[in-house]
C-alpha atoms as a PDB file:
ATOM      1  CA  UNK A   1     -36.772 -24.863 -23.202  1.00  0.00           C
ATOM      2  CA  UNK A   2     -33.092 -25.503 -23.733  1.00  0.00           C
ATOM      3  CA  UNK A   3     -32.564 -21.612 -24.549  1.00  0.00           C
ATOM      4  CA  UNK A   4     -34.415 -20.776 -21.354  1.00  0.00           C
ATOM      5  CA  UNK A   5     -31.852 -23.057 -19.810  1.00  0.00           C
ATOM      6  CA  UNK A   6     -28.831 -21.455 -21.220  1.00  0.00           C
ATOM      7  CA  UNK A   7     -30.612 -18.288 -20.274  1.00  0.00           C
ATOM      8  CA  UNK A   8     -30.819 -19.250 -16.449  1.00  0.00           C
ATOM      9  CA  UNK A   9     -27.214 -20.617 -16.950  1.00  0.00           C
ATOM     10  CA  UNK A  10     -25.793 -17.440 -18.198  1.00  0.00           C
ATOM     11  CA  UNK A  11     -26.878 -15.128 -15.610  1.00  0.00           C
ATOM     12  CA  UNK A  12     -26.314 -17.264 -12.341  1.00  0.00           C
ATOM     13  CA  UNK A  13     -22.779 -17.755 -13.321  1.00  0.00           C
ATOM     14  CA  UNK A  14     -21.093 -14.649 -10.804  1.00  0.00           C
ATOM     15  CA  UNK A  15     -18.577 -12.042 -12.902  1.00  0.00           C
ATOM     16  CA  UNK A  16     -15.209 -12.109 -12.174  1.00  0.00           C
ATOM     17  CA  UNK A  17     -15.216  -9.322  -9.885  1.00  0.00           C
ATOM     18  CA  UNK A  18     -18.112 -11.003  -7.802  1.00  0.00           C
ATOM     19  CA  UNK A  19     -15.795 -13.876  -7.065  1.00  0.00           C
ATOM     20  CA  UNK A  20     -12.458 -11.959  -5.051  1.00  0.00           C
ATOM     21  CA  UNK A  21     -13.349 -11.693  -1.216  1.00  0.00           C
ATOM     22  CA  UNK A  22     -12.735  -8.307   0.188  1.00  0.00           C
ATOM     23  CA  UNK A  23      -9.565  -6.975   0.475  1.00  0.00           C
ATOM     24  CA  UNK A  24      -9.072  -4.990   4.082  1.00  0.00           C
ATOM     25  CA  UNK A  25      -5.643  -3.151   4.009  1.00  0.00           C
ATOM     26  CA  UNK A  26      -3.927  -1.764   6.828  1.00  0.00           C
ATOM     27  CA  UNK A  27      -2.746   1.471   5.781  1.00  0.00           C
ATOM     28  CA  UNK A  28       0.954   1.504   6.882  1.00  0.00           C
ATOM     29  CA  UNK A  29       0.000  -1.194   9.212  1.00  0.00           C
ATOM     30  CA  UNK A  30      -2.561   0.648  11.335  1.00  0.00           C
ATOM     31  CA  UNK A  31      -1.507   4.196  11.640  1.00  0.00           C
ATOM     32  CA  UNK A  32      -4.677   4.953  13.783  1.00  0.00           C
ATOM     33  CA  UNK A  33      -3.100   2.629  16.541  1.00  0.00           C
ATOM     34  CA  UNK A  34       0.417   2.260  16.103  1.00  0.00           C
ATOM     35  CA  UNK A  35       3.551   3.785  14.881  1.00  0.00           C
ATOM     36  CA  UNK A  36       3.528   3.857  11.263  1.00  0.00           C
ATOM     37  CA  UNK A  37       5.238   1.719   8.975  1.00  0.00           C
ATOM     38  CA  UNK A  38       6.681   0.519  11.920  1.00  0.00           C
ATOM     39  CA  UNK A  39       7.164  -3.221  12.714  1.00  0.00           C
ATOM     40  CA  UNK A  40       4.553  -2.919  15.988  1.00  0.00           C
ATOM     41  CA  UNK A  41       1.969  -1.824  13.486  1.00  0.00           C
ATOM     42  CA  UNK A  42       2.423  -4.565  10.632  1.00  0.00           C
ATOM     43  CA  UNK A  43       2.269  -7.291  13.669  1.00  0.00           C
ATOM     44  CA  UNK A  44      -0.888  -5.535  14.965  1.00  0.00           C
ATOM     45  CA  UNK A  45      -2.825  -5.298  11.880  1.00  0.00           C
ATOM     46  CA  UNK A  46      -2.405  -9.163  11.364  1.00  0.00           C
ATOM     47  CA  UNK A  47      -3.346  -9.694  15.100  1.00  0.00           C
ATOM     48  CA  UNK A  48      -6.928  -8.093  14.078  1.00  0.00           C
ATOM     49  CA  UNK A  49      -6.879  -9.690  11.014  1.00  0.00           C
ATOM     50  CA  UNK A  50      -6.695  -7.328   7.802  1.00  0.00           C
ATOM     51  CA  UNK A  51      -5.882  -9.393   4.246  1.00  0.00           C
ATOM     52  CA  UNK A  52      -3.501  -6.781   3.426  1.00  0.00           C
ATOM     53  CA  UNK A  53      -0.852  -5.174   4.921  1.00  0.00           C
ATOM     54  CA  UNK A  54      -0.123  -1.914   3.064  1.00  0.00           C
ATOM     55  CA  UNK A  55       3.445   0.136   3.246  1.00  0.00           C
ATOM     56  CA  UNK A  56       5.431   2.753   1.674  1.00  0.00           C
ATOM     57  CA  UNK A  57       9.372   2.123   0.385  1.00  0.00           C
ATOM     58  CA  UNK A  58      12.080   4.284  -0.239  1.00  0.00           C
ATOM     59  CA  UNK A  59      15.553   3.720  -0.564  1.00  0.00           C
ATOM     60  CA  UNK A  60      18.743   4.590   1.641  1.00  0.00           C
ATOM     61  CA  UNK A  61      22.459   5.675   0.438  1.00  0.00           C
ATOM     62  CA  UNK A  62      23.871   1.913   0.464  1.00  0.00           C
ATOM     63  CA  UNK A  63      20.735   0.972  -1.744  1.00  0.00           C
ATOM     64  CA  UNK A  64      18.567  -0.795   1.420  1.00  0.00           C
ATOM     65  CA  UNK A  65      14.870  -0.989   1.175  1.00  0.00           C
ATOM     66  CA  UNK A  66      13.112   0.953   3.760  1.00  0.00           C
ATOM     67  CA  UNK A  67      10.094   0.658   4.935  1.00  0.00           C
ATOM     68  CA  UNK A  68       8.957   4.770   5.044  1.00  0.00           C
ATOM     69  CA  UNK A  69       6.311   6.910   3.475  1.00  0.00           C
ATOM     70  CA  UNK A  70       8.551   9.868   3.016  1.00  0.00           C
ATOM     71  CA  UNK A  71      12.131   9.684   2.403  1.00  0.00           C
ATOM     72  CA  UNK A  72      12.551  12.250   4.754  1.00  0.00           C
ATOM     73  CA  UNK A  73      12.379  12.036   8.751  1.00  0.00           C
ATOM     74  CA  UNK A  74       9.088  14.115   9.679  1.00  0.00           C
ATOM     75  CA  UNK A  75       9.290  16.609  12.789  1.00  0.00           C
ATOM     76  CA  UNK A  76       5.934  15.825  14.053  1.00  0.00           C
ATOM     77  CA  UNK A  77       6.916  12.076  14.784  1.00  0.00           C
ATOM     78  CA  UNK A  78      10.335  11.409  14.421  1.00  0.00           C
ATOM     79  CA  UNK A  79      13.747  11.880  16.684  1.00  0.00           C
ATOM     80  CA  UNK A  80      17.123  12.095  16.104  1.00  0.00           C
ATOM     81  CA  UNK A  81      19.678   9.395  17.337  1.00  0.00           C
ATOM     82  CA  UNK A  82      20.274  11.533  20.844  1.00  0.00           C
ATOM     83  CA  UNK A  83      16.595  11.869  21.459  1.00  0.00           C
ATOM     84  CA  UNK A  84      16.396  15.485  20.583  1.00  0.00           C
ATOM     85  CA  UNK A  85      13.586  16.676  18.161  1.00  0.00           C
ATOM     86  CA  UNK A  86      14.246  17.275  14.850  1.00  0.00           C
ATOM     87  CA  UNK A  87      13.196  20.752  14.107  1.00  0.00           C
ATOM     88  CA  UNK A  88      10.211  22.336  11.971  1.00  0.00           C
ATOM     89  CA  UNK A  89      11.530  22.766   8.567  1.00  0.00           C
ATOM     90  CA  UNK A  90      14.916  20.515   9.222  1.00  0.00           C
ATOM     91  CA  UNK A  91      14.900  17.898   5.907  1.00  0.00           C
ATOM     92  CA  UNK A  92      16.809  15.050   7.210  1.00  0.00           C
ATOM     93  CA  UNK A  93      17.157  13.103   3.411  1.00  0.00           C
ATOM     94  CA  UNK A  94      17.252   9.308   3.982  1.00  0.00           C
ATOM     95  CA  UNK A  95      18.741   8.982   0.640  1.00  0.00           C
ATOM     96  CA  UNK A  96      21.654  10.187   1.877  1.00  0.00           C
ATOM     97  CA  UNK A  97      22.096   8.120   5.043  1.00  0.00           C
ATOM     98  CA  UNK A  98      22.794   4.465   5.495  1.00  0.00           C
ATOM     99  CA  UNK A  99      20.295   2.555   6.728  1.00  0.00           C
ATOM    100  CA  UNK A 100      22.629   1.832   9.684  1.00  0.00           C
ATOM    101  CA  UNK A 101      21.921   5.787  10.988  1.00  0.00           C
ATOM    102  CA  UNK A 102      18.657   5.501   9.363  1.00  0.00           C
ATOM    103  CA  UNK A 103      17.478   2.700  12.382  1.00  0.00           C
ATOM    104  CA  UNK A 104      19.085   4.797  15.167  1.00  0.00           C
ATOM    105  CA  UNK A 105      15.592   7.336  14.551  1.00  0.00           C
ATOM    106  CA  UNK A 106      13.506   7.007  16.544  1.00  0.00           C
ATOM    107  CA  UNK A 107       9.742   6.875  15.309  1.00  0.00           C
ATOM    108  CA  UNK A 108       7.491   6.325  17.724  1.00  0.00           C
ATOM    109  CA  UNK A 109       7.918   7.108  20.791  1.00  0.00           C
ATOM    110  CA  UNK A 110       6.799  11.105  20.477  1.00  0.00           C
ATOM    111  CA  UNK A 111       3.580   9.691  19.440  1.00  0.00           C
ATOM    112  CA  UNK A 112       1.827  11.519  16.128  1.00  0.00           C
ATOM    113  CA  UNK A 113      -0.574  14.589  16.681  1.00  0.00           C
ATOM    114  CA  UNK A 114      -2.747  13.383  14.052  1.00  0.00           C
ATOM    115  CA  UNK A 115      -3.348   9.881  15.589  1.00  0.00           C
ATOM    116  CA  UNK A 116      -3.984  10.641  19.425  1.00  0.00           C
ATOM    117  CA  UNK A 117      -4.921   6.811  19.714  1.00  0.00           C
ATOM    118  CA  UNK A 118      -1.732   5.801  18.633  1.00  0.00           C
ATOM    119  CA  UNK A 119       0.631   3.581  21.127  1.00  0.00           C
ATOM    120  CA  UNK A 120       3.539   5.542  22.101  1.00  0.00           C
ATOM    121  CA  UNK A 121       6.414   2.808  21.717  1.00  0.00           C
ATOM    122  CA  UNK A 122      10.657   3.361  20.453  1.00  0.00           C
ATOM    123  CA  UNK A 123      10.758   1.842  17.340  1.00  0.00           C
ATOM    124  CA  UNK A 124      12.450   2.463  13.627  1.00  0.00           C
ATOM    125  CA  UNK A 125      11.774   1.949   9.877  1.00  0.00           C
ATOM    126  CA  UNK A 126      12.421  -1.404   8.783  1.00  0.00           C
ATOM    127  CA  UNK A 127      14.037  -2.940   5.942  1.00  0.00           C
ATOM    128  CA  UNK A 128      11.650  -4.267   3.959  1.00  0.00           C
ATOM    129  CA  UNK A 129      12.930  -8.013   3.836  1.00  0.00           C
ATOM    130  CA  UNK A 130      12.887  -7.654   7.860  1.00  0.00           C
ATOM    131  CA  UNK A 131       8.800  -6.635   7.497  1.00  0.00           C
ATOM    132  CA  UNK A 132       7.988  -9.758   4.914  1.00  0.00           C
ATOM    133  CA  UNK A 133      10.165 -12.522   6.799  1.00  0.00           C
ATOM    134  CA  UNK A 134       8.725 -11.282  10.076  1.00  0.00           C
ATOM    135  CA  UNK A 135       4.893 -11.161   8.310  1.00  0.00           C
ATOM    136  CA  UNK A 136       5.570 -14.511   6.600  1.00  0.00           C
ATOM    137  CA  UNK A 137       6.646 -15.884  10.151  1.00  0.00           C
ATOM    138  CA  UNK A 138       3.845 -14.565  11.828  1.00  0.00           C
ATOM    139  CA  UNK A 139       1.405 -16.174   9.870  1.00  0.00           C
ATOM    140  CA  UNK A 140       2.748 -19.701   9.816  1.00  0.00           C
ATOM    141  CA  UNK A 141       2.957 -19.424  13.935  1.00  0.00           C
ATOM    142  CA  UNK A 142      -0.082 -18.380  14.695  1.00  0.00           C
ATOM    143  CA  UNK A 143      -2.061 -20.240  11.925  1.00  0.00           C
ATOM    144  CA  UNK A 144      -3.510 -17.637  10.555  1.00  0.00           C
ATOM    145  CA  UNK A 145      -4.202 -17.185   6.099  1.00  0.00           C
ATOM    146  CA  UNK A 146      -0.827 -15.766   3.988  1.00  0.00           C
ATOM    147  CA  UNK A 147      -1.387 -12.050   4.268  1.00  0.00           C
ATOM    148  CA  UNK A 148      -1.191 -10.056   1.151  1.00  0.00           C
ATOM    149  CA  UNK A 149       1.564  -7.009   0.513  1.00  0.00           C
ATOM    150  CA  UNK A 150       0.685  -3.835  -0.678  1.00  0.00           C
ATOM    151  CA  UNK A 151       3.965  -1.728  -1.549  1.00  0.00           C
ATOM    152  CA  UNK A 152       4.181   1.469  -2.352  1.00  0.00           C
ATOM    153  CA  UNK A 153       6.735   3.095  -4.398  1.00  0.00           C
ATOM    154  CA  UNK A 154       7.005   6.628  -3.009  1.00  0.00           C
ATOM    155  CA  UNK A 155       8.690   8.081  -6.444  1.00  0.00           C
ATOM    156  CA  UNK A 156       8.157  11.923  -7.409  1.00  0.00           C
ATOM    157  CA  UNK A 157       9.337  13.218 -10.989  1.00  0.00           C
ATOM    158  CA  UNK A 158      10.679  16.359  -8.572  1.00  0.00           C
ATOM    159  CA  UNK A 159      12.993  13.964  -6.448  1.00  0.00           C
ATOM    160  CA  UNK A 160      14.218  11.642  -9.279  1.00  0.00           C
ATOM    161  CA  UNK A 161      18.545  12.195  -7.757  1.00  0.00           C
ATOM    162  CA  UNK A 162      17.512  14.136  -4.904  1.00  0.00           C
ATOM    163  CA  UNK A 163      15.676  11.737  -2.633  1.00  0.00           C
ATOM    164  CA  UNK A 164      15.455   8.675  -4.388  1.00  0.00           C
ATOM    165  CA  UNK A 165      16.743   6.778  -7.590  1.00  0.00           C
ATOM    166  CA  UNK A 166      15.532   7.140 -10.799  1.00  0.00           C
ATOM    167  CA  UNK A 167      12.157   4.964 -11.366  1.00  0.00           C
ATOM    168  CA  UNK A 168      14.664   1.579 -12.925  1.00  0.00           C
ATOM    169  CA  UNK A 169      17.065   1.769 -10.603  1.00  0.00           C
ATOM    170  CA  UNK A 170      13.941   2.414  -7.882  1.00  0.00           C
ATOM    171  CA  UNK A 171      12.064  -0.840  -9.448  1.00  0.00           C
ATOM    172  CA  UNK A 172      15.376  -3.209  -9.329  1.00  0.00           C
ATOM    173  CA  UNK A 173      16.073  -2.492  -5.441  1.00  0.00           C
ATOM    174  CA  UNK A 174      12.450  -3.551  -4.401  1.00  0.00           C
ATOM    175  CA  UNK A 175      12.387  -6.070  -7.021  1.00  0.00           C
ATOM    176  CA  UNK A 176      15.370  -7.979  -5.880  1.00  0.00           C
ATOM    177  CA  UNK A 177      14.012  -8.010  -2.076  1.00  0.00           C
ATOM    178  CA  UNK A 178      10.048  -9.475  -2.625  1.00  0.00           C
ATOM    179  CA  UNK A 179      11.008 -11.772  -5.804  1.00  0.00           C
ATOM    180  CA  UNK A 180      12.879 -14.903  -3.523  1.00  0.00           C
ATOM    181  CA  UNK A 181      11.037 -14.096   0.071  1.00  0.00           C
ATOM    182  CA  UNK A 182       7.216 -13.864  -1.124  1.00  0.00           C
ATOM    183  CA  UNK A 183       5.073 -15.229  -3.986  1.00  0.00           C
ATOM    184  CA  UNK A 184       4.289 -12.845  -6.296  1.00  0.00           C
ATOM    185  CA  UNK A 185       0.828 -13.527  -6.713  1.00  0.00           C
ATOM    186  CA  UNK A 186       0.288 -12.065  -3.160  1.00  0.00           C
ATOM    187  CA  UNK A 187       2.299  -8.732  -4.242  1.00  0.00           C
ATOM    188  CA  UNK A 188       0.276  -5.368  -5.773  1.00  0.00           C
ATOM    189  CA  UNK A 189       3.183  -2.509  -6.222  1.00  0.00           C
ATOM    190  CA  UNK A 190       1.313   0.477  -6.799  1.00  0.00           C
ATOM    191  CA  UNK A 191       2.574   4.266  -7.122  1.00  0.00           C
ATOM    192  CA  UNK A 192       1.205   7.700  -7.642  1.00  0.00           C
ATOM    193  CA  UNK A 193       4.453   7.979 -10.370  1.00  0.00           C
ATOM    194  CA  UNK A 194       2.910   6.594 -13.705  1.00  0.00           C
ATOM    195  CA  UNK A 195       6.506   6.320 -14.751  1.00  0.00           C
ATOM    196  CA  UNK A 196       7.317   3.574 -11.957  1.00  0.00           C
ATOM    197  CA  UNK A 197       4.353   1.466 -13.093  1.00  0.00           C
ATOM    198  CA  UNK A 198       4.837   1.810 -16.538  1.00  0.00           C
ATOM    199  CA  UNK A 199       8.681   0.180 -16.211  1.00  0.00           C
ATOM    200  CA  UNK A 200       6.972  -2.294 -14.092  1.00  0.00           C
ATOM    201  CA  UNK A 201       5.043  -3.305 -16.709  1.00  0.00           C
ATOM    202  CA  UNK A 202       7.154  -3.669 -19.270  1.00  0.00           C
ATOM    203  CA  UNK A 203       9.491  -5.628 -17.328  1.00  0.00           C
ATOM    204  CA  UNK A 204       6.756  -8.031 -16.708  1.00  0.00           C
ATOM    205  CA  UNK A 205       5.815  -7.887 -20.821  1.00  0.00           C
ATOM    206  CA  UNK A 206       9.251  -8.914 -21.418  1.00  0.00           C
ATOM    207  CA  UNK A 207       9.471 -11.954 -18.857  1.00  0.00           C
ATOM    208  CA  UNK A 208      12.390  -9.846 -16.766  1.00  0.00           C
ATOM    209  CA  UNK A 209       9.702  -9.587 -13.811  1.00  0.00           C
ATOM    210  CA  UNK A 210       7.454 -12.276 -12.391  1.00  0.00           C
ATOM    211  CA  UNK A 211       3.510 -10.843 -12.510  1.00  0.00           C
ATOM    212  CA  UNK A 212       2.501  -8.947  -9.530  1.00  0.00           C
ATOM    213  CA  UNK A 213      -0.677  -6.604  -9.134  1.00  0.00           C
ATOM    214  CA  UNK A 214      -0.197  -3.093 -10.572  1.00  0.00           C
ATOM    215  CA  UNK A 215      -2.120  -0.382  -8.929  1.00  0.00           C
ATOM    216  CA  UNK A 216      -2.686   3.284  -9.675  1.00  0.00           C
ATOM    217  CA  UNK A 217      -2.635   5.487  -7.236  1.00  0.00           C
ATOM    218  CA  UNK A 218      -4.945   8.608  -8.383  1.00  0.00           C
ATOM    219  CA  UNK A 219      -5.773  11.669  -6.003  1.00  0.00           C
ATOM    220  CA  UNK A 220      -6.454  14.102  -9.132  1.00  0.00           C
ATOM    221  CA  UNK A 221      -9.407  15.087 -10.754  1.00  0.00           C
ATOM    222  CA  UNK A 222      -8.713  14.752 -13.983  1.00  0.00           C
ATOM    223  CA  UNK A 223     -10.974  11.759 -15.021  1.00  0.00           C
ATOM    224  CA  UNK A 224     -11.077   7.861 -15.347  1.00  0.00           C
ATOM    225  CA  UNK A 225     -10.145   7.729 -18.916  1.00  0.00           C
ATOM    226  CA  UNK A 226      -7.646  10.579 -18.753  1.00  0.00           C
ATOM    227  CA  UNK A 227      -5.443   8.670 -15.918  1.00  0.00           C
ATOM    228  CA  UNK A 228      -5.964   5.609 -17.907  1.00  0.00           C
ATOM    229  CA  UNK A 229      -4.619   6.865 -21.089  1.00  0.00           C
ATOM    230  CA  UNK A 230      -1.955   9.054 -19.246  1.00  0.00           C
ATOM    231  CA  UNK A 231      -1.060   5.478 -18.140  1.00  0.00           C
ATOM    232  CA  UNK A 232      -0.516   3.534 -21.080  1.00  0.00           C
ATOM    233  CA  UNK A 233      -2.598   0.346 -20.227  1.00  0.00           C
ATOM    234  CA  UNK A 234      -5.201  -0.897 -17.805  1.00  0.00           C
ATOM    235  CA  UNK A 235      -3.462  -1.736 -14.303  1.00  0.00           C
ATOM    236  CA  UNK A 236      -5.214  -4.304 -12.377  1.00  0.00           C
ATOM    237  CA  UNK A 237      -6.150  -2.329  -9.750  1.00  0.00           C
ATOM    238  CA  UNK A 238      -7.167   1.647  -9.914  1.00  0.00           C
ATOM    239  CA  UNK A 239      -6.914   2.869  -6.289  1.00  0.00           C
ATOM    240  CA  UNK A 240      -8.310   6.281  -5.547  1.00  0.00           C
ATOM    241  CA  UNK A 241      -8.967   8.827  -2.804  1.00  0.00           C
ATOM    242  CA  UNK A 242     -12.665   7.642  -1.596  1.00  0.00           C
ATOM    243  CA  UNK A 243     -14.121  11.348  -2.112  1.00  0.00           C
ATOM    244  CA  UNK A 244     -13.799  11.283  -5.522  1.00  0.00           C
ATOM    245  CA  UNK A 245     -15.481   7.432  -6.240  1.00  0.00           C
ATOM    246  CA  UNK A 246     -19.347   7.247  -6.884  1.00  0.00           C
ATOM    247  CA  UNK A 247     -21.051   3.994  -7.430  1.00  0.00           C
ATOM    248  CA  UNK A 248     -21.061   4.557 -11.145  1.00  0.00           C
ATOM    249  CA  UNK A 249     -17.341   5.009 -11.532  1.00  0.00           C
ATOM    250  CA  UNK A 250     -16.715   2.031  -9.731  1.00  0.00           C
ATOM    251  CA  UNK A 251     -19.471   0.484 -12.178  1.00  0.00           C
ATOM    252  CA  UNK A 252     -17.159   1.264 -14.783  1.00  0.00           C
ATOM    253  CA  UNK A 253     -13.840   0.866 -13.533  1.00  0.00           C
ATOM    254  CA  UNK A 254     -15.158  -2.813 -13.381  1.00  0.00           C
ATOM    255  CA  UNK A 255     -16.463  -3.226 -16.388  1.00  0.00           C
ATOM    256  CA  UNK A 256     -13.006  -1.737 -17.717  1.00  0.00           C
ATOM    257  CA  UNK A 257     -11.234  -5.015 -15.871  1.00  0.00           C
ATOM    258  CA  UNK A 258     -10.261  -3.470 -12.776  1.00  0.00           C
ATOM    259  CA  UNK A 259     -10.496  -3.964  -9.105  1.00  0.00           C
ATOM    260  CA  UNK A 260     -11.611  -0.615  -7.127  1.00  0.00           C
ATOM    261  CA  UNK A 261      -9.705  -0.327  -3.791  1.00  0.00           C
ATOM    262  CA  UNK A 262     -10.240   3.449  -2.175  1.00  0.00           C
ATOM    263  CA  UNK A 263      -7.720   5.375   0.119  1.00  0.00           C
ATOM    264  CA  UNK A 264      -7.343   6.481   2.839  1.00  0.00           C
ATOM    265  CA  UNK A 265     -11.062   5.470   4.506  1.00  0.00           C
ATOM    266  CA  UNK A 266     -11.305   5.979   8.159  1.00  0.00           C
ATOM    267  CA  UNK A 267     -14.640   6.835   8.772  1.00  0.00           C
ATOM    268  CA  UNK A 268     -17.142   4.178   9.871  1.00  0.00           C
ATOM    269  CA  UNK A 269     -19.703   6.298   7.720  1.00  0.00           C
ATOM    270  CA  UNK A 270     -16.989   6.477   4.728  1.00  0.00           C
ATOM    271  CA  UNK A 271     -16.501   2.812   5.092  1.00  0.00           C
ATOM    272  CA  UNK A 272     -20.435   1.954   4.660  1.00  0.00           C
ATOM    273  CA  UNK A 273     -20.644   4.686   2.206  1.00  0.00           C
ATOM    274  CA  UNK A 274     -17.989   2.842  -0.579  1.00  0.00           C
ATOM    275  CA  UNK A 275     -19.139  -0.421   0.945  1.00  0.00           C
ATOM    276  CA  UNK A 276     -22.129   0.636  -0.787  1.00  0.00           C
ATOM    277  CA  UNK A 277     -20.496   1.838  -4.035  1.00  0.00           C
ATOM    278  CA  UNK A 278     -19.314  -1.759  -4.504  1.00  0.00           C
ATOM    279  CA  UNK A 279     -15.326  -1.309  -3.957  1.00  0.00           C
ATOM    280  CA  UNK A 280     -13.567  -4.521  -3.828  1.00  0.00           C
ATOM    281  CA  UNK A 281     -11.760  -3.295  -0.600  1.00  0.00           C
ATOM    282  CA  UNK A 282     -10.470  -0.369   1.090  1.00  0.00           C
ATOM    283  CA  UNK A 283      -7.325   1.162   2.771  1.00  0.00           C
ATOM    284  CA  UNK A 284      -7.635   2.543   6.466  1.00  0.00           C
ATOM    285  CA  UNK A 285      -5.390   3.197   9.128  1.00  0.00           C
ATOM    286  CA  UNK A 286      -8.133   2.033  11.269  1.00  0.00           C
ATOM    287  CA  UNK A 287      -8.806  -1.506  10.809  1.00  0.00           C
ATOM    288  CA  UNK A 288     -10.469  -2.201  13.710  1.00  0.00           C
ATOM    289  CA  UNK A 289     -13.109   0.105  12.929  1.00  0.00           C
ATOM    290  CA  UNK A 290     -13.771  -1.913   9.686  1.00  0.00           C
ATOM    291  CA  UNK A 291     -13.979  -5.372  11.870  1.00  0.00           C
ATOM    292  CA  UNK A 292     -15.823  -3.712  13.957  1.00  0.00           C
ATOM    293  CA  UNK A 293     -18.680  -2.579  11.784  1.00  0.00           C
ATOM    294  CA  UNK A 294     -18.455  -5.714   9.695  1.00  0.00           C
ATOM    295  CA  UNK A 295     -17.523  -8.689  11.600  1.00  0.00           C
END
């Protein structure tokens, strides 16, 4: 009898996994409804509730964090200082401007094609201590739970002098900003550039960097174990393009230690569909589709 009890005690204990709540990001705020990376969109995505808010840095010639997914100003949504377009094929680097000119852009008020829903407002990219004091402030107001923060390192091999720093140099400037306005436990830093997360966590090995949540970003098909070892250690969080997820590589991401948290999942139908697959959250720019669909 006292086996079968052990038995019984065993299996109704929940895994690890079973126990984190679902993690809804925001996908550069809400993209779907308001200008991206934008201030307007971080504020709205907390207003409908997501646990994440999920954004992009780079980094501008006096060494500011920006909030931006590219670290150039796009055509289709983007204006110069005057008001004037910028035009098709026109690479405006913000590496190479202070953030001073950077804010005088204007990047959302021309609205983006892709996201017809999308409020039309002026607005700029942030620095990112302006997005977490604001976020922090936000919450404590208006009584709602401490949001997470999702940053991205936007950091290509191709761009290492160009448009950005090298992947140290990168790591220090974002480092510097989240360690003394956020707790770290509510920080993942993840990044398609192995090389960024690697120096992440070795920093963290060595005691230089308090723990955060290290994510890969994968959007190749070369294979679970073949990012993994092309990696150099098991990140906490492997973070995908939905299409190429089934139920049993999230079965074994998870029994590899990992949380599974898909990109960039817009579709009600998508969202059921990795709901299904047993994700432990997903990135949309439409989170009020999600909250819809499961209130």
């Amino acid at each position: 009898m006292k086996y079968l009890l052990l038995f019984y005690c065993i299996i109704s204990v929940p895994s690890p996994m079973a126990q984190v709540p679902f993690d809804l990001q925001g996908h550069r705020g809400c993209r779907g409804l308001m200008p991206e990376n934008s201030w307007p969109a971080f504020e709205k995505a907390l207003e409908l509730g997501v646990t994440t808010l999920e954004m992009d840095v780079v980094i501008s010639k006096d060494g500011q964090v920006v909030v931006s997914h590219e670290p150039y100003f796009m055509a289709s949504y983007c204006l110069k200082p005057d008001g004037s377009p910028i035009e098709k094929g026109e690479k405006i680097n913000l590496h190479t401007l202070t953030y001073g000119e950077i804010k005088k852009y204007d990047t959302g008020s021309k609205g983006n094609p892709d996201f017809p829903k999308q409020k039309r407002i002026e607005t700029h990219k942030p620095l990112l201590s302006k997005v977490l004091a604001k976020a922090e402030a936000y919450c404590r107001t208006h009584g709602r739970p401490a949001v997470n923060y999702n940053i991205e390192i936007k950091s290509e091999a191709s761009e290492y002098g160009i448009s950005q720093p090298r992947p140290a140099e990168f790591s220090e400037l974002v480092y510097r900003v989240i360690k003394g306005q956020v707790p770290l436990e509510r920080v993942t830093l993840q990044s398609f550039d192995f090389e960024v997360l690697r120096y992440w966590q070795k920093q963290v090995q060595v005691g230089k960097y308090g723990k955060v949540k290290l994510a890969a970003l994968v959007s190749n098909l070369k294979g679970i174990e073949t990012n993994l070892e092309s990696l150099g250690f098991t990140p906490a969080i492997y973070s995908s393009y939905y299409k190429l997820l089934s139920a049993d590589k999230v079965k074994r991401l998870h029994e590899k230690g990992m949380l599974v948290i898909p990109w960039t999942v817009n579709d009600i139908d998508a969202m059921k569909e990795v709901k299904a697959m047993g994700v432990d959250g997903l990135i949309t720019d439409y989170p009020d589709r999600y909250l819809k669909t499961f209130p």
